[in-house]
Protein backbone atom coordinates (compact mmCIF):
# COMPACT_ATOMS: atom_id res chain seq x y z
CA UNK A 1 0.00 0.00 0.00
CA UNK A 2 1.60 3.52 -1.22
CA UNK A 3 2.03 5.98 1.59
CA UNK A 4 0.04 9.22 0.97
CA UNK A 5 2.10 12.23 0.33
CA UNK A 6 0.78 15.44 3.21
CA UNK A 7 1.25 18.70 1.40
CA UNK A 8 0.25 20.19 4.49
CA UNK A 9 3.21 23.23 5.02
CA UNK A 10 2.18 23.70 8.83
CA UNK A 11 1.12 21.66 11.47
CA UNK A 12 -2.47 21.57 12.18
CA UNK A 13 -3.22 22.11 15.92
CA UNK A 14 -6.98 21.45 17.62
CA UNK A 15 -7.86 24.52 19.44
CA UNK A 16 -8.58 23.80 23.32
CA UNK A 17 -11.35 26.56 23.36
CA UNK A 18 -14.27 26.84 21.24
CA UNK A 19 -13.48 28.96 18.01
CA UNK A 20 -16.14 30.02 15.74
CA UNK A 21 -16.03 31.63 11.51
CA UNK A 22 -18.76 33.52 11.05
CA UNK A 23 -19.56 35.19 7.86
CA UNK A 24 -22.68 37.49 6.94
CA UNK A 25 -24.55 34.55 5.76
CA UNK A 26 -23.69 31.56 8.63
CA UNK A 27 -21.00 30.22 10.86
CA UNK A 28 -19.32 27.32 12.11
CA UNK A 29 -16.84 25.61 14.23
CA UNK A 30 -12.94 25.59 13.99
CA UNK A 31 -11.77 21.72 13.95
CA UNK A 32 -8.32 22.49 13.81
CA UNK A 33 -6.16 25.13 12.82
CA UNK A 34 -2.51 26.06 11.90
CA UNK A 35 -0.67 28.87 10.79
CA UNK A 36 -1.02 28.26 7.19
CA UNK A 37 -5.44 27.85 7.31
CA UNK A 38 -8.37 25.96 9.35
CA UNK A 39 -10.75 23.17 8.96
CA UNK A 40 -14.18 24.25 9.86
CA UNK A 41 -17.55 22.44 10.66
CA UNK A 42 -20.64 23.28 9.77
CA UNK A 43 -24.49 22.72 9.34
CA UNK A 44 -26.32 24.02 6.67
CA UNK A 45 -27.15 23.41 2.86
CA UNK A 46 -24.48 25.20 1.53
CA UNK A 47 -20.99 26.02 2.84
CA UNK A 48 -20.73 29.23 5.14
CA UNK A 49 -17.85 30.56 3.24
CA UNK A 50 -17.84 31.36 -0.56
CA UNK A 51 -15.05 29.92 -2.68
CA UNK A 52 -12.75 33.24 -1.31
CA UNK A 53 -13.88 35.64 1.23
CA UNK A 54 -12.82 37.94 4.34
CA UNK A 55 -14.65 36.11 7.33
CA UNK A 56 -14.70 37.23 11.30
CA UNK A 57 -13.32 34.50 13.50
CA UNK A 58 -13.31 33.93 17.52
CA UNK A 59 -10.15 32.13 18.50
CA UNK A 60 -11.28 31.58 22.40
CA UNK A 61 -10.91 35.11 23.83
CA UNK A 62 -9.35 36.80 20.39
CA UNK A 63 -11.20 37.77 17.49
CA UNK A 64 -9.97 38.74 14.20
CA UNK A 65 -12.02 41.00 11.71
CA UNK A 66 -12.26 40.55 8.11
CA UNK A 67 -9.52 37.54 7.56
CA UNK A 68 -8.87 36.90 3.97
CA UNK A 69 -9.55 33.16 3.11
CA UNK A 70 -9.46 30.75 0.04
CA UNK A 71 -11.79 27.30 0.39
CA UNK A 72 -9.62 24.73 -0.33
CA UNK A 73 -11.74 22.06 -0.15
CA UNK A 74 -15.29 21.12 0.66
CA UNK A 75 -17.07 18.04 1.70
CA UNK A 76 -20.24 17.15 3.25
CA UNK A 77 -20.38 14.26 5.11
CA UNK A 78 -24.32 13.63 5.25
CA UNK A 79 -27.15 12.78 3.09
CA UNK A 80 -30.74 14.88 3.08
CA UNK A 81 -33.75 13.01 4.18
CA UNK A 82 -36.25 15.31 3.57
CA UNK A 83 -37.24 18.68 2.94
CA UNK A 84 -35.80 20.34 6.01
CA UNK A 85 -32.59 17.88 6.86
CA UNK A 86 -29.40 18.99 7.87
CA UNK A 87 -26.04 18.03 6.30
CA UNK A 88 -22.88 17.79 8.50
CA UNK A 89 -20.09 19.22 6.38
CA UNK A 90 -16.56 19.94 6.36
CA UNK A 91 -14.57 22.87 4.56
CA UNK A 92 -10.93 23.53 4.29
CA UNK A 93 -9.56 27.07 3.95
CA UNK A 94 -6.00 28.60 3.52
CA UNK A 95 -5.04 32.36 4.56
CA UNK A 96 -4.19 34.28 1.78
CA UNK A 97 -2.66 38.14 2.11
CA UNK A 98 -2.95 38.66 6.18
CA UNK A 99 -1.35 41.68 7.32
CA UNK A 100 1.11 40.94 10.38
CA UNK A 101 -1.02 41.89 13.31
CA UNK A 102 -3.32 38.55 11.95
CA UNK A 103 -0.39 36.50 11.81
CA UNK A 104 0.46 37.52 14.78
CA UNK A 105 -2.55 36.85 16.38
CA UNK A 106 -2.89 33.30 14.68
CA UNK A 107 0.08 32.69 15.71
CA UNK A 108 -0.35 33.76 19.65
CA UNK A 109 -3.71 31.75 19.92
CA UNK A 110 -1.36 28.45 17.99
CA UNK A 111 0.64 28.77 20.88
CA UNK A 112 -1.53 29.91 24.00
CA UNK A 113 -4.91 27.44 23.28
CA UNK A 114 -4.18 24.35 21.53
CA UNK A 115 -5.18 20.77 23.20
CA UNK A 116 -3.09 18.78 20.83
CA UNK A 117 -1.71 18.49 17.58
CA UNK A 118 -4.91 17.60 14.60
């Protein structure tokens, strides 16, 4: 069996307090995050983030405005029954363009609240 290749260029860390996206339309929870992007959970029909927005994000006690992100991937992890069901769904996103005072701040909640490495 052939090994799989992680292109991953930071190590993913699971945040030890709850961390939240939100975006004008919906939000959803932080699964893990590194200095590079997050993985994010989420309920709804379509993904809370757009294929590349700014979003608002509560890292425990932090919050950063207007972060720029890029989905990376997206992939829901349910099945509809009916006209009202819920899908549980994943999405992927990468930073792209933060000044330093987000990096910084990504970077100080990476090392101040993470229960283990994701």
């Amino acid at each position: 069996m052939m090994n799989q290749v992680d292109k991953r260029k930071h190590q993913r860390y699971i945040p030890s307090a709850k961390t939240f996206v939100y975006t004008a339309d919906s939000f959803g929870r932080i699964l893990d995050i590194s200095a590079g992007g997050f993985s994010l959970q989420y309920i709804d029909v379509d993904s809370p983030i757009r294929k590349q927005e700014n979003v608002d994000i509560l890292l425990g006690t932090l919050s950063l405005m207007k972060v720029p992100v890029t989905v990376v991937w997206d992939s829901r992890t349910g099945v509809p029954r009916g006209r009202d069901a819920s899908i549980m769904s994943k999405v992927g996103v990468k930073f792209v363009d933060l000044t330093s005072q987000q990096k910084d701040m990504i970077d100080f909640f990476i090392s101040q609240q993470i229960a283990g490495n994701a």
